[in-house]
Protein backbone atom coordinates (compact mmCIF):
# COMPACT_ATOMS: atom_id res chain seq x y z
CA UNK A 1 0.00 0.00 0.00
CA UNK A 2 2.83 2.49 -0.60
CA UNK A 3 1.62 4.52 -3.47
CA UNK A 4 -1.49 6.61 -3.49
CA UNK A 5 -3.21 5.02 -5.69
CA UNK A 6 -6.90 5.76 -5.86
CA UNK A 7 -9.21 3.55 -3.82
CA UNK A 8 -11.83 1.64 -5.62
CA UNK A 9 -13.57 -1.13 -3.44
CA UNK A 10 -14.20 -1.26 0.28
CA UNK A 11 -11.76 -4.09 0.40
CA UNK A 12 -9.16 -1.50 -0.36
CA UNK A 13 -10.42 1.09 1.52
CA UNK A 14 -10.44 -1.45 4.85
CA UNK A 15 -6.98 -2.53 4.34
CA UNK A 16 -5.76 1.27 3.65
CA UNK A 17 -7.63 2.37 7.14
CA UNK A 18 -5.27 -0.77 8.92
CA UNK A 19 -2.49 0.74 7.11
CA UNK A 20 -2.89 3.80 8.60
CA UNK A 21 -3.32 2.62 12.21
CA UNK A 22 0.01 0.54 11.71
CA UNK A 23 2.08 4.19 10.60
CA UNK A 24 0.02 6.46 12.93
CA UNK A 25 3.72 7.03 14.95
CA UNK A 26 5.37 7.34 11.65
CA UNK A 27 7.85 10.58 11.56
CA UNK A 28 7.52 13.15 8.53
CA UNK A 29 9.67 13.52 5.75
CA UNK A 30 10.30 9.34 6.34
CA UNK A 31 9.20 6.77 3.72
CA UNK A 32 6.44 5.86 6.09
CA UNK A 33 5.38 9.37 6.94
CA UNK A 34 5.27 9.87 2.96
CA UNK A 35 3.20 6.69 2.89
CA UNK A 36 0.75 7.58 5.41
CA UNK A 37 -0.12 11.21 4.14
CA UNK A 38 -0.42 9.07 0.50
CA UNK A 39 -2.82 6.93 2.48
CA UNK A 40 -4.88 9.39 3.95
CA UNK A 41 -5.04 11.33 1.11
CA UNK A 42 -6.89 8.49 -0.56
CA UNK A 43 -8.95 7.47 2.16
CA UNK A 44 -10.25 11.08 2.11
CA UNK A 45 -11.20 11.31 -1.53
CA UNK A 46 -12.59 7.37 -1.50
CA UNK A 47 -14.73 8.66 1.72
CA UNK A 48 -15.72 11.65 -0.10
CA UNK A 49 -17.13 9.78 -2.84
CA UNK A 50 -18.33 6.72 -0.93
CA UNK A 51 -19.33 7.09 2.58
CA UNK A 52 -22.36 8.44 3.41
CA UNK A 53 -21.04 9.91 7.28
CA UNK A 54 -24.58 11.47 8.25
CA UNK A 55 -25.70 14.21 10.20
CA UNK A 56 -25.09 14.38 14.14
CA UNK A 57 -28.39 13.63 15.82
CA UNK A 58 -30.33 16.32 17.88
CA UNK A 59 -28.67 14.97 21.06
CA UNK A 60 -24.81 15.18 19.67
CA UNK A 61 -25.92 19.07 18.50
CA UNK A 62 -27.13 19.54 21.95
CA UNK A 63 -24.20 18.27 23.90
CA UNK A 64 -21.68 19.73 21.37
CA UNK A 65 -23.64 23.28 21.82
CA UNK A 66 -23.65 22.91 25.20
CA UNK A 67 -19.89 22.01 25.92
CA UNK A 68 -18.84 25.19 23.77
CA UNK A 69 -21.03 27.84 25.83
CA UNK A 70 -20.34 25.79 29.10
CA UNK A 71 -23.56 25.05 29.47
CA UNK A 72 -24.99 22.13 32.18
CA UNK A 73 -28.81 20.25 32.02
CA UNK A 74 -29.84 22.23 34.72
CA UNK A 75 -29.51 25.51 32.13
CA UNK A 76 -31.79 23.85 29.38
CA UNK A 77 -35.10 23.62 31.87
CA UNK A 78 -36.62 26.81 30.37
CA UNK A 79 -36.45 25.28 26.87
CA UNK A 80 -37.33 22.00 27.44
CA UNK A 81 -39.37 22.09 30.57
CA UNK A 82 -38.43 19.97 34.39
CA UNK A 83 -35.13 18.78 35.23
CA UNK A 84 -36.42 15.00 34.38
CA UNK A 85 -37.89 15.77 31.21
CA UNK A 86 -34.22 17.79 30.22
CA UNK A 87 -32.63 14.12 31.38
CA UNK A 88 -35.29 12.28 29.01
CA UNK A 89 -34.34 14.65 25.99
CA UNK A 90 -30.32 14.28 26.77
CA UNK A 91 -30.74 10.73 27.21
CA UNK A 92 -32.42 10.08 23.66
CA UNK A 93 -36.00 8.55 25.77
CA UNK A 94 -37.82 12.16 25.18
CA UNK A 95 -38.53 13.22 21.24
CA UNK A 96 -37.95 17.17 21.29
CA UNK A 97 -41.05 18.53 20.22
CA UNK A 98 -41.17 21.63 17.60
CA UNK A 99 -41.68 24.18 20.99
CA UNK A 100 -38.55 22.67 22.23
CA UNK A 101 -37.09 22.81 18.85
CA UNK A 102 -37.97 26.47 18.73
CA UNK A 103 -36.51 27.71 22.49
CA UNK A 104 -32.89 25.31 21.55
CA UNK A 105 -32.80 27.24 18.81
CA UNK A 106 -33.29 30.61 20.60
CA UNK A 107 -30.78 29.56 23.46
CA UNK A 108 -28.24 27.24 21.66
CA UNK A 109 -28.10 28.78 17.93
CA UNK A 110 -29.29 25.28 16.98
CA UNK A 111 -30.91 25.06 13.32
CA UNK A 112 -34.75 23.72 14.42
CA UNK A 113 -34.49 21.33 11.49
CA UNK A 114 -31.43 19.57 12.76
CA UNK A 115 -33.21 19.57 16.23
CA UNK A 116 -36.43 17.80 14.83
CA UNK A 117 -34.39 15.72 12.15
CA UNK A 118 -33.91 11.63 13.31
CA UNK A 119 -30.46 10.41 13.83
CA UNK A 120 -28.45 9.22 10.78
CA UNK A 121 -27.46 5.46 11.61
CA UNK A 122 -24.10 4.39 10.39
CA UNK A 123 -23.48 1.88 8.04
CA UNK A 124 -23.38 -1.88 10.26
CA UNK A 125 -19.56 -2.33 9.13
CA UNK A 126 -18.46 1.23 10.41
CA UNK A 127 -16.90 0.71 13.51
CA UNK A 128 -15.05 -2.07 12.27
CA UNK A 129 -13.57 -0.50 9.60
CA UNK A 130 -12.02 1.96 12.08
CA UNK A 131 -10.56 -0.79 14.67
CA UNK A 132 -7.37 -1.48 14.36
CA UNK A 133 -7.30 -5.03 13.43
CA UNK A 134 -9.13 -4.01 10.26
CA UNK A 135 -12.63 -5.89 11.12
């Protein structure tokens, strides 16, 4: 897997992913560091054109939102209504409802369609393909 050839199966983009994990300590300006940018280069462009990586759900907007303006639970009860049902909505048990939709958006800057939209799933064979042993 030395050249940067362009990836055209998921076979090859598996085994280039492994490759990667094996040269992850690789110095620049080495063969291997030369090989791994090669590598990632075409794991990028094959991803590009391949893999369908989703949206982040409501939740992962929430927490991400939340974590940049320091925010804790406890600061999303006027949008969402009692501590419990804030724990329901963080927890993925409670749908957000268009009025809570509405006040995230106010408070967190959160587009109301990404709040309302379901989760993406990932393809079954995602994680593996990032593991280390390849699968």
């Amino acid at each position: 897997m030395g050249n940067s050839k362009p990836l055209k199966t998921d076979a090859e983009h598996k085994a280039a992913l492994a490759r990667i994990y094996e040269l992850m300590d690789a110095r620049p300006g080495t063969l291997e560091g030369g090989e791994l940018d090669a590598l990632v280069g075409s794991v990028e462009v094959y991803e590009s054109e391949n893999v369908d990586m989703g949206y982040p759900g409501p939740v992962a907007a929430i927490d991400f939102r939340m974590e940049q303006a320091g925010l804790s639970p406890r600061d999303l009860v006027s949008c969402i209504g009692s501590q419990v049902e804030v724990a329901e909505v963080l927890s993925g048990k409670r749908a957000i409802t268009p009025l809570m939709a509405q006040a995230l958006h106010k408070r967190l800057g959160i587009p109301v369609e990404t709040l309302l939209r379901p989760p993406t799933a990932l393809p079954d064979d995602w994680s593996a393909a990032y593991r280390r042993d390849g699968g």
